[in-house]
Protein backbone atom coordinates (compact mmCIF):
# COMPACT_ATOMS: atom_id res chain seq x y z
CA UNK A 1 -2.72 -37.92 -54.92
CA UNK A 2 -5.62 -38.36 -57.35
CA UNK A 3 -4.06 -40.80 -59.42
CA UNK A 4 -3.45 -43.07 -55.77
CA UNK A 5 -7.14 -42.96 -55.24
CA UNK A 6 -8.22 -43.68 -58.44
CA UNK A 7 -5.27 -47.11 -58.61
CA UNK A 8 -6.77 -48.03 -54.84
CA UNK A 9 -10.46 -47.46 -56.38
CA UNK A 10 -9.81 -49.36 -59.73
CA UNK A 11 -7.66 -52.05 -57.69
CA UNK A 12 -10.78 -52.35 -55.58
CA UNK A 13 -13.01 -52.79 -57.90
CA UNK A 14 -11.13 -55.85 -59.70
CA UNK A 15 -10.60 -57.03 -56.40
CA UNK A 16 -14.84 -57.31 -56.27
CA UNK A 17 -14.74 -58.70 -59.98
CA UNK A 18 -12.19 -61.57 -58.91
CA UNK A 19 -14.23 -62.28 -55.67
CA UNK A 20 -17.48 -62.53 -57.39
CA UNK A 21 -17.76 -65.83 -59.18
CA UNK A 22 -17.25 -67.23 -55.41
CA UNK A 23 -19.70 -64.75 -54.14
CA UNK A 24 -22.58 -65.43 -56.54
CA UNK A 25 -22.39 -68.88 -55.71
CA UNK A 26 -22.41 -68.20 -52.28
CA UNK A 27 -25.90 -66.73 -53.37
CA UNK A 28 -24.99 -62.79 -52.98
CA UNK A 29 -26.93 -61.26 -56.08
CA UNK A 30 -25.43 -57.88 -55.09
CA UNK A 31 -22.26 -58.89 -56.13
CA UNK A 32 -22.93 -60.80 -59.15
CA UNK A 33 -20.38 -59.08 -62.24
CA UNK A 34 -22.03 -60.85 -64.99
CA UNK A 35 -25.24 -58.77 -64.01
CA UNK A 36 -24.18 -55.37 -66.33
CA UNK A 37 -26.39 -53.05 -63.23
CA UNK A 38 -23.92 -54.13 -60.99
CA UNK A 39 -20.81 -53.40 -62.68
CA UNK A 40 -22.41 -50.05 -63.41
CA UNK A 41 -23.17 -48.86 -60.31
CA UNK A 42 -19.78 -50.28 -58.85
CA UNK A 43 -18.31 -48.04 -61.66
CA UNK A 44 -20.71 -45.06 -61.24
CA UNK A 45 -20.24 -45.76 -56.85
CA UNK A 46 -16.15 -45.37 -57.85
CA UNK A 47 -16.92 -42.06 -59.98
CA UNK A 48 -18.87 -40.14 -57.38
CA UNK A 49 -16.43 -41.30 -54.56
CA UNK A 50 -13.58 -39.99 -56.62
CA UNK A 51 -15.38 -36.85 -57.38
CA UNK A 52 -16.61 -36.09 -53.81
CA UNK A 53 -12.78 -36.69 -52.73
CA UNK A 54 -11.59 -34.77 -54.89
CA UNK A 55 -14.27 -31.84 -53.81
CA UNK A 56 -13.08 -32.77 -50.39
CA UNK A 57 -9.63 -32.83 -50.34
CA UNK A 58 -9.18 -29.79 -52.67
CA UNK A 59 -12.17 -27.10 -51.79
CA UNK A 60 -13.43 -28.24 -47.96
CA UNK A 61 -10.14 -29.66 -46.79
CA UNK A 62 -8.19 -25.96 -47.24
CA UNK A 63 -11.35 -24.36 -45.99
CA UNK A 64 -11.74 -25.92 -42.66
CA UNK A 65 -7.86 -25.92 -42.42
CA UNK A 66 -7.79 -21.61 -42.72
CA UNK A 67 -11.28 -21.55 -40.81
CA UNK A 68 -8.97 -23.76 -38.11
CA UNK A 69 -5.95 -21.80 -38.33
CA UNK A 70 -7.96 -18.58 -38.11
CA UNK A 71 -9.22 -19.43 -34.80
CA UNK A 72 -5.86 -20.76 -33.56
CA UNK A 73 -4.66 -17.08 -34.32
CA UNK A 74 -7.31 -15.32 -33.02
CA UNK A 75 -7.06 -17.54 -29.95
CA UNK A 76 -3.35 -16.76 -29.51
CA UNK A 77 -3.95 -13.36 -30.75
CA UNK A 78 -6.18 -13.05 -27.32
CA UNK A 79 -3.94 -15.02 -25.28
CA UNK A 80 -1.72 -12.43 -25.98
CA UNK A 81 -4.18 -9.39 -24.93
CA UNK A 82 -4.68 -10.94 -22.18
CA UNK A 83 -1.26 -11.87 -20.91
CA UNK A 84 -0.05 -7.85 -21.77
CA UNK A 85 -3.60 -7.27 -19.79
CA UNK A 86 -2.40 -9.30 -16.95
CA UNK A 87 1.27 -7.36 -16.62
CA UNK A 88 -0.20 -3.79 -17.31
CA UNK A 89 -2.97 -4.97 -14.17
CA UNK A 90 0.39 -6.11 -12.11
CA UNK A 91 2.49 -3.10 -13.32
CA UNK A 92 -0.48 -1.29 -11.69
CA UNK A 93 -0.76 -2.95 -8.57
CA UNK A 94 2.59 -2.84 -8.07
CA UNK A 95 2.64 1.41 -8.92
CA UNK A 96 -0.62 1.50 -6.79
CA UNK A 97 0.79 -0.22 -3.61
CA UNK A 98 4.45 1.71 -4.32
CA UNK A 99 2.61 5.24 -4.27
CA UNK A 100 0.50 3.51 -0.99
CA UNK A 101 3.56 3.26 0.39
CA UNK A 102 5.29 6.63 -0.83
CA UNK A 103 2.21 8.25 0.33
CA UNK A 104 2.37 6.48 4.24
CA UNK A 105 5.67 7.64 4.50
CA UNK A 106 5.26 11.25 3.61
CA UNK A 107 2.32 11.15 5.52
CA UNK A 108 4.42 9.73 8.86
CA UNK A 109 6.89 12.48 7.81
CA UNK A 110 4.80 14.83 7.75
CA UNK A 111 3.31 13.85 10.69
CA UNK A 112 6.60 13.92 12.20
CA UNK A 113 7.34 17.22 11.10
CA UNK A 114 4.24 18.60 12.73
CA UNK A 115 4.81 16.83 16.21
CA UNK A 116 8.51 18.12 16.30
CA UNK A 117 7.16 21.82 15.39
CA UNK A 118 4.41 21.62 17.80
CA UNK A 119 7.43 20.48 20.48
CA UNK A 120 9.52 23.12 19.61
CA UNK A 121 6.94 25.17 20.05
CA UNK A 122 6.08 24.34 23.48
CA UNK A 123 9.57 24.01 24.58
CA UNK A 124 9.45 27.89 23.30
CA UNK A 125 6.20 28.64 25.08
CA UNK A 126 7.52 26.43 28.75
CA UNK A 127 11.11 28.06 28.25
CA UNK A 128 9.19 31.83 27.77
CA UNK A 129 6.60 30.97 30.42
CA UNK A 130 9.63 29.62 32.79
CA UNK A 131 11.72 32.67 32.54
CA UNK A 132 8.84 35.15 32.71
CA UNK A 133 7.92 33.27 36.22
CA UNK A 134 11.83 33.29 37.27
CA UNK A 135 11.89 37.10 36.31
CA UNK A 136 8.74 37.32 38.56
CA UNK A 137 9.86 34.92 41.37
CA UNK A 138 13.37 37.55 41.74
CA UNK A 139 11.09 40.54 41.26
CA UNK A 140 8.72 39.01 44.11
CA UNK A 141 12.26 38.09 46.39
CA UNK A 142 13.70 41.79 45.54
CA UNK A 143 10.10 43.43 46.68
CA UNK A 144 10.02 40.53 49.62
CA UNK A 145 13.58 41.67 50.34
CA UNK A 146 12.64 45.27 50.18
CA UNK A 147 9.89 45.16 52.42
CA UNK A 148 11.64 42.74 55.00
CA UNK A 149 14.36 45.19 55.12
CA UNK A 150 11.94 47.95 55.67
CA UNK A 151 10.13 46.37 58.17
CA UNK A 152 13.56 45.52 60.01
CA UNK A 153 14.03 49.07 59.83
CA UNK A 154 11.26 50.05 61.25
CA UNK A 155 11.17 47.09 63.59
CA UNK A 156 14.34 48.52 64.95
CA UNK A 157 13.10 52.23 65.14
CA UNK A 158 10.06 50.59 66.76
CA UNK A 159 12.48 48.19 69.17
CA UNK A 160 14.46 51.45 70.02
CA UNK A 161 11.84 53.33 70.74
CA UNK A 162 10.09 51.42 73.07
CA UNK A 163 13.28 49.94 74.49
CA UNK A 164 13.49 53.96 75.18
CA UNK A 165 10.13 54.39 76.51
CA UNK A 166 10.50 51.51 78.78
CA UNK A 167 14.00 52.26 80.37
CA UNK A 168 13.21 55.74 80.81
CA UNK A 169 10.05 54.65 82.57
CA UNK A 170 11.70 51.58 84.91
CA UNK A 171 14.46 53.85 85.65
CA UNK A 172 13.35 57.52 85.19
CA UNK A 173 16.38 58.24 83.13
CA UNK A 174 16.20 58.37 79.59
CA UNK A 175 19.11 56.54 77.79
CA UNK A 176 21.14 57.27 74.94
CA UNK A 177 19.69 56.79 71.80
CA UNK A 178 22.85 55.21 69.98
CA UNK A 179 23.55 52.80 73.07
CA UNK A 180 19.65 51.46 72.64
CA UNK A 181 20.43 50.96 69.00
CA UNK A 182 22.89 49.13 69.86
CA UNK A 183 22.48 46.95 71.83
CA UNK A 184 19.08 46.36 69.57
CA UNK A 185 20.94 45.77 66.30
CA UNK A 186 22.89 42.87 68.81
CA UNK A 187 19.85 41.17 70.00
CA UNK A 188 18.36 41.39 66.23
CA UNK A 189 21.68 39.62 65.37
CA UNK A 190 21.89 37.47 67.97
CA UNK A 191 18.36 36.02 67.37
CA UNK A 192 19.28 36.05 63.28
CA UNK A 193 16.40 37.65 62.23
């Protein structure tokens, strides 16, 4: 690689040498060969090219290459932070919204749970309160019952007795007691009382 600059630098230069008889007499002092300044500083102009090349090519060249591939790692280095970033933020999300969910339906559950106990327990409560007021209801008929037959009872004794009463007065005679009762149990029962 050194050796092809130097050939295209040397070629160059005789290139300049063979073009500069034409070139002086075109009236170009700059390029004048016979002038021994010129063909020095063409010579020392090749020498310092060659050198800074070289100082290019072999010490900057390498350094901006690693300086260049340094950032190209570090860049994909922190693409690749970010993209794990990225799927540990969606693996969250996605564990966030699946314990939303988890956590709605144990909550309807629960909810659920709670209504059905609370209907039990008024179904308990209506079924107790229902029976206590049917035990009432046939303990209020059996007393209404009671007392309807005792006032029959005495509405008969009372019925007899005055059915008595007024014969005996109408008529004078008194009449027999089972006869009245009688024929008061039969109008009682006739009228379904």
């Amino acid at each position: 690689m050194v050796r092809a600059g130097l050939l295209a630098t040397v070629s160059g230069v005789s290139l300049l040498v063979m073009a500069a008889p034409g070139a002086h007499a075109a009236g170009m002092p700059q390029l004048d060969f016979h002038n021994p300044l010129v063909t020095g500083q063409v010579i020392w102009g090749a020498v310092i090219f060659l050198g800074f090349y070289l100082v290019l090519s072999q010490v900057m060249l390498p350094r901006v290459g690693r300086v260049l591939e340094d950032r190209s790692k570090r860049i994909s280095g922190d693409l690749d932070v970010a993209r794990s970033a990225k799927q540990d933020a969606d693996k969250a999300v996605a564990e966030l919204q699946q314990a939303r969910k988890d956590a709605m339906a144990e909550a309807q559950a629960n909810l659920q749970k709670t209504l059905d106990a609370e209907q039990q327990a008024a179904d308990q409560k209506l079924a107790e309160i229902n029976a206590r007021l049917s035990a009432e209801i046939a303990d209020a008929e059996k007393r209404i019952a009671t007392e309807k037959a005792q006032a029959f009872g005495t509405l008969k004794e009372i019925a007899a007795d005055t059915t008595q009463a007024l014969v005996s007065r109408l008529t004078g005679v008194t009449p027999d007691a089972q006869l009245v009762a009688q024929k008061v149990d039969g109008a009682i029962a006739h009228q379904n009382i």
